[in-house]
Protein backbone atom coordinates (compact mmCIF):
# COMPACT_ATOMS: atom_id res chain seq x y z
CA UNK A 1 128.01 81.36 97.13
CA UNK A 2 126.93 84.45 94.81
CA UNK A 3 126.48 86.17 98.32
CA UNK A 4 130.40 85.72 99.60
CA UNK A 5 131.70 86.08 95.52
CA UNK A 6 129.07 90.01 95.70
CA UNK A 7 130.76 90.67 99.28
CA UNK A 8 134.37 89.50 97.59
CA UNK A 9 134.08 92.05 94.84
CA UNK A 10 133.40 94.57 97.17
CA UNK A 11 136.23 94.18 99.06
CA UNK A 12 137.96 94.09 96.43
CA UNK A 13 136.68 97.35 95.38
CA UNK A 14 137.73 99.14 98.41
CA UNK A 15 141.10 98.39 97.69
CA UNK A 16 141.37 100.61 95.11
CA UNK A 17 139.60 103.18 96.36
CA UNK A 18 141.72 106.89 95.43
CA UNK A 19 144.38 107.51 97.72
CA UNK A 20 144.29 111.22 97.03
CA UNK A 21 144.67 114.13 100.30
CA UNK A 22 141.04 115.46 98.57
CA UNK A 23 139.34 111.82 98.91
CA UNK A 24 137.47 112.27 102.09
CA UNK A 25 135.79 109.86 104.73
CA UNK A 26 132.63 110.65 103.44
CA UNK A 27 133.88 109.88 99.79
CA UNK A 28 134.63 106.66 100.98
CA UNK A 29 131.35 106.05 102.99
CA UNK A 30 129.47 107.40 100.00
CA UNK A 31 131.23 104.72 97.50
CA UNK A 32 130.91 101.96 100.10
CA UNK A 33 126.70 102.44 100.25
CA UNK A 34 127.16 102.95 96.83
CA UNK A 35 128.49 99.52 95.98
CA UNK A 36 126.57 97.76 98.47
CA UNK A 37 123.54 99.28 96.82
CA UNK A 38 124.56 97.46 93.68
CA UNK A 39 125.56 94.33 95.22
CA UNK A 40 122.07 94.41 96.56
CA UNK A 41 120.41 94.85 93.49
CA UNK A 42 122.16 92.52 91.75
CA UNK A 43 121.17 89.58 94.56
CA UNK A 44 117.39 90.86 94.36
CA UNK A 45 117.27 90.52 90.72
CA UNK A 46 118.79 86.97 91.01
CA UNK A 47 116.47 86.14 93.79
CA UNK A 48 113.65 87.78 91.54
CA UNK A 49 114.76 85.82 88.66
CA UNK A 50 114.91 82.24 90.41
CA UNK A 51 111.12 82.27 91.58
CA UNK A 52 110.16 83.36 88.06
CA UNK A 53 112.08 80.48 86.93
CA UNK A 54 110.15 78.30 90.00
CA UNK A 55 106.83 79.95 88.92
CA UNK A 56 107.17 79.04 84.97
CA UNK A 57 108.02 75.42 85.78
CA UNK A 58 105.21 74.93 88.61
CA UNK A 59 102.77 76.41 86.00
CA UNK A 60 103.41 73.80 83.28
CA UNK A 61 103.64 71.10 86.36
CA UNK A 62 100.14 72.12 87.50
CA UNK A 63 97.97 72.73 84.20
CA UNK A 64 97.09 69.59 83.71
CA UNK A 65 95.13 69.44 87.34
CA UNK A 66 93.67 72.61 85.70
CA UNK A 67 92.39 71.62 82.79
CA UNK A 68 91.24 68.06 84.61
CA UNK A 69 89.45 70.20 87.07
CA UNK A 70 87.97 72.45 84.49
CA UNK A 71 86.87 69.21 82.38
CA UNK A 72 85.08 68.07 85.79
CA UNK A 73 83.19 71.22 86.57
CA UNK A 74 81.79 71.21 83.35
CA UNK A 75 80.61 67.60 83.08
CA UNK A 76 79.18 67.71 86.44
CA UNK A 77 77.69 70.92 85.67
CA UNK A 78 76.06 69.74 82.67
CA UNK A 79 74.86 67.00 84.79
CA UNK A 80 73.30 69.71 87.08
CA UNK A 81 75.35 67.89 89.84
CA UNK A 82 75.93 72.01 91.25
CA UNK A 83 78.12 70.79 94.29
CA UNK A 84 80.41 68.74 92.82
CA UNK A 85 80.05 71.49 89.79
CA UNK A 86 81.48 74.35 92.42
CA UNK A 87 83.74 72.58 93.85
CA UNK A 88 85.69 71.81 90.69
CA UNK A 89 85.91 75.28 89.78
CA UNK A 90 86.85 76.73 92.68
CA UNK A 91 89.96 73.94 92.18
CA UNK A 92 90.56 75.47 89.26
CA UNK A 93 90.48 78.95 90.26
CA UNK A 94 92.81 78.23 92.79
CA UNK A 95 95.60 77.57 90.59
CA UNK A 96 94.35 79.39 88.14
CA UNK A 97 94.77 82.65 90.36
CA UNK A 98 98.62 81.48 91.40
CA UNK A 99 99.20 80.42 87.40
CA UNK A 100 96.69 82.48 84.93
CA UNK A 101 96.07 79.88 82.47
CA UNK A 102 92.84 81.34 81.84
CA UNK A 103 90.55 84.84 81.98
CA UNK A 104 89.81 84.60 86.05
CA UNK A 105 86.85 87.20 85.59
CA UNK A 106 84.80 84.50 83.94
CA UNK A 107 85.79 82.06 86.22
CA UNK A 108 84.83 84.05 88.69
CA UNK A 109 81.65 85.03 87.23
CA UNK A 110 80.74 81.15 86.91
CA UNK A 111 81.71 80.49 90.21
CA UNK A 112 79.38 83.26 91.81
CA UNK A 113 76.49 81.95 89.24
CA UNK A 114 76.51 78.52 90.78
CA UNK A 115 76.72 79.46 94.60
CA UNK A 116 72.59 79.54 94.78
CA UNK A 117 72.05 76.78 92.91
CA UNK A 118 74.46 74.46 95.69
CA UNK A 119 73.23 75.55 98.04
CA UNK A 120 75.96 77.88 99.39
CA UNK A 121 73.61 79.72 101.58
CA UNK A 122 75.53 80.36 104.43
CA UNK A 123 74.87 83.03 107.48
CA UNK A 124 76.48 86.09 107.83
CA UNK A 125 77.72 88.68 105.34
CA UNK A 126 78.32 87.21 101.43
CA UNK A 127 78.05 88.47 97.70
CA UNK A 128 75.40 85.61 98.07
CA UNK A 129 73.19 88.34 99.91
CA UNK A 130 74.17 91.26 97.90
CA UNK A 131 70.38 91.30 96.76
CA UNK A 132 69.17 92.19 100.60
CA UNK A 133 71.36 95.60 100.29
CA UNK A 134 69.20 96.99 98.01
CA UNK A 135 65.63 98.19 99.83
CA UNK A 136 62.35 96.89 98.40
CA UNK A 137 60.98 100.97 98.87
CA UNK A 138 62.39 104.05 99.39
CA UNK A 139 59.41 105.53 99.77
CA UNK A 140 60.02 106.32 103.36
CA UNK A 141 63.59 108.74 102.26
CA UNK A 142 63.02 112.63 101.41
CA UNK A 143 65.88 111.87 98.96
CA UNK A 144 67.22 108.80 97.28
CA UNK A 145 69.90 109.19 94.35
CA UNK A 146 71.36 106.28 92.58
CA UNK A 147 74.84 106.43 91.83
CA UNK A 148 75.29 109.85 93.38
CA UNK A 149 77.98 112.21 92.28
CA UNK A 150 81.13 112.84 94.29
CA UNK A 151 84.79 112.86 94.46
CA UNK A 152 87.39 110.86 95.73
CA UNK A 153 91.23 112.24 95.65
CA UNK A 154 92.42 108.63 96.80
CA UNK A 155 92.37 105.18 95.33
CA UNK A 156 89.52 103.58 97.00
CA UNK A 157 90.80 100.05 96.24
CA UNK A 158 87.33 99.11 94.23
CA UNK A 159 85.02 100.60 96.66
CA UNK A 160 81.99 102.95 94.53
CA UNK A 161 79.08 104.41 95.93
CA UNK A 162 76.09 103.03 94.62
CA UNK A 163 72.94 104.85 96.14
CA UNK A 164 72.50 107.70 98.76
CA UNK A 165 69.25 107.74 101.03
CA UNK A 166 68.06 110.84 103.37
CA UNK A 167 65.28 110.22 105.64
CA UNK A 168 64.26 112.33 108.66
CA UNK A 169 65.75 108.95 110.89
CA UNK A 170 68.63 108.02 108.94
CA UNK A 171 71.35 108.54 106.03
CA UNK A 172 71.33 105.28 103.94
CA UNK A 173 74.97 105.04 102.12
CA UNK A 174 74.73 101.77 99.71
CA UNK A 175 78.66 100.50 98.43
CA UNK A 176 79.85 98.46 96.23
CA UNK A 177 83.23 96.61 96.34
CA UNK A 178 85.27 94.47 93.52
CA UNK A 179 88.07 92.16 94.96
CA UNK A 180 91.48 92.44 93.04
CA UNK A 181 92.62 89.61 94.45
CA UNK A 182 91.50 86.20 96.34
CA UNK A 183 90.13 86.07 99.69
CA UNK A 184 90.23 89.70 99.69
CA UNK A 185 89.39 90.81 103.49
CA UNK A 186 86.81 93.70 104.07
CA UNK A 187 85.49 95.51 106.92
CA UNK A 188 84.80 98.99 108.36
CA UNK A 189 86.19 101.12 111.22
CA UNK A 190 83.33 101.85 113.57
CA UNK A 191 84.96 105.64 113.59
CA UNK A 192 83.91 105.73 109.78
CA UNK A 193 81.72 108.66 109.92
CA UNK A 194 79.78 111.15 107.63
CA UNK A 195 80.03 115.13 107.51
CA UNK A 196 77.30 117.58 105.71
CA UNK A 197 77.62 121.64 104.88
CA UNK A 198 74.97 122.34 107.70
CA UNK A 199 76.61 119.92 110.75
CA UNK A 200 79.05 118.24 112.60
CA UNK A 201 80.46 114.93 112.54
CA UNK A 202 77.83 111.78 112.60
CA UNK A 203 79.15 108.64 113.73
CA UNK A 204 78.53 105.27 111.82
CA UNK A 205 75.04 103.63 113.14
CA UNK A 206 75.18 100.12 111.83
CA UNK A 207 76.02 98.21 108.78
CA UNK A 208 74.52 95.60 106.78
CA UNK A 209 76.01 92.95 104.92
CA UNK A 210 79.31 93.68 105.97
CA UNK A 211 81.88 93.72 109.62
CA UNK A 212 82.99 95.69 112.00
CA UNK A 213 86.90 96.08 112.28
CA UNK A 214 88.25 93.99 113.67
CA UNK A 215 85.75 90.82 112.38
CA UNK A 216 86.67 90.84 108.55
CA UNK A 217 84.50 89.75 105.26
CA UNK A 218 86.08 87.95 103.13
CA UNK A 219 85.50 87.88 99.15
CA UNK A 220 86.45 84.62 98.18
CA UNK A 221 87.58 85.58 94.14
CA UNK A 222 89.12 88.21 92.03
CA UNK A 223 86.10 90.24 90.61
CA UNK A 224 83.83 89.47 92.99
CA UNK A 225 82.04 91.83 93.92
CA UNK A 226 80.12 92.76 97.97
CA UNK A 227 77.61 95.24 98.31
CA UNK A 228 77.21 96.96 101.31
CA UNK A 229 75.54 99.19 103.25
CA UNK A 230 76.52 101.91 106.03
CA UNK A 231 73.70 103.50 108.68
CA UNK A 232 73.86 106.67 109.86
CA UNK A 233 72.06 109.23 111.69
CA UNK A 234 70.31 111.49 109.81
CA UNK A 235 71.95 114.58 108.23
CA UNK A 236 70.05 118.27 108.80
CA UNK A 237 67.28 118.75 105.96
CA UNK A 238 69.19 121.79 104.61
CA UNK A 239 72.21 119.80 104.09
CA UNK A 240 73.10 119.63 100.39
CA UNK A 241 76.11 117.51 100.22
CA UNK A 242 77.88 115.37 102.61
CA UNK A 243 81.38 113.80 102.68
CA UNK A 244 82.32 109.63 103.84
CA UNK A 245 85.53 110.02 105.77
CA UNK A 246 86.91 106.44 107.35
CA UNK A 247 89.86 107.50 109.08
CA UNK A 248 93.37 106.65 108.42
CA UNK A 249 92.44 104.58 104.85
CA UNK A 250 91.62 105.61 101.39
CA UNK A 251 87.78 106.07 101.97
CA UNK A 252 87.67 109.83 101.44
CA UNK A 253 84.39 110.20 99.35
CA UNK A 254 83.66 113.93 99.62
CA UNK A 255 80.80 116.52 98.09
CA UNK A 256 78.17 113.36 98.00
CA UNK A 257 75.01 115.15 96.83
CA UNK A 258 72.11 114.76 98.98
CA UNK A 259 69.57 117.37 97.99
């Protein structure tokens, strides 16, 4: 109904368009898009304002199962029941994320607190094995630099280097990545590659606690965070800084020191 009573006015607009020999066809065409562009606007911010209006009464619908599954997660927490515990939260985070009734970095944080102690060991890349990123020596690298300097022009979504690592085999790039939203998909482009002052291009090698495009990791909660790290070949000795280029995204990390 608002749709035929936008289009109505329209019309009805065009009627009275100026009559005048100086009025041109592109006058007209210029008004037309003009109104439509109004019309339009007005039925977006009537759409826009009907699922706000959805939204506000779904939130009060749902908050008690929030708070019930909150209540839950605590009692079987303190009961050191950790399943059941994990379970209930992640209930709660899942309308909490859609709803905000609460702060979801703490939720979060609980959430990733209680994945050991259930159990929630799983193969394959996790935050659970975020610990295995990070080398028990370095011993074996001419150069290791923790939370190297460089720049980055582009929004990296999140996505911080946390140590560089030069051997005479390999160059060791350890990331880190916080999820801004839930079930927040990473992976990298096997023509991700890595550029020094003294050399060409150097493909990626292999990656560890991460995927290949097009296999995707998935971060299960807002602020969660997946460390990472990216293998490639060695860069030449007298190299002093290198850049991370992953074509076609935001992962432009240039003038990483390395010496």
């Amino acid at each position: 109904m608002k749709k035929k009573n936008a289009i109505a006015l329209v019309l009805g607009m065009m009627m009275t368009l100026p009559a005048s020999a100086q009025w041109t066809n592109y006058d007209t065409q210029s008004t037309i898009r003009g109104v439509f562009g109004l019309v339009n606007a007005a039925l977006e911010s009537a759409e826009r304002k009907k699922e706000m209006e959805i939204l506000a009464r779904q939130k009060v619908e749902f908050e008690q199962s929030f708070q019930d599954a909150m209540i839950e997660a605590k009692a079987a927490e303190g009961s050191e029941n950790w399943e059941e515990a994990l379970g209930k939260y992640e209930e709660a985070a899942k309308l909490n994320c859609k709803y905000s009734y609460t702060e979801q970095r703490t939720l979060s944080q609980k959430i990733t607190s209680l994945y050991a102690k259930a159990g929630r060991e799983d193969d394959g890349p996790s935050i659970l094995h975020n610990a295995e990123v990070t080398l028990a020596d370095y011993s074996a690298y001419r150069y290791v630099r923790e939370n190297p300097v460089f720049v980055n022009k582009k929004n990296a979504n999140g996505v911080k280097i946390l140590r560089v690592a030069c051997s005479n085999s390999e160059t060791r790039v350890e990331m880190e990545v916080e999820a801004y939203s839930a079930n927040l998909p990473v992976y990298i482009k096997g023509a991700a590659y890595i550029k020094g002052n003294k050399g060409g291009k150097l493909g990626l090698a292999s990656v560890q606690n991460v995927t290949m495009a097009p296999a995707k990791t998935f971060i299960p909660w807002p602020y969660q965070k997946l460390r990472f790290a990216l293998i490639f070949p060695a860069l030449p000795e007298e190299a002093k800084e290198f850049e991370l280029i992953e074509p076609s995204t935001t992962w432009q990390f240039k003038e990483i020191k390395c010496k």
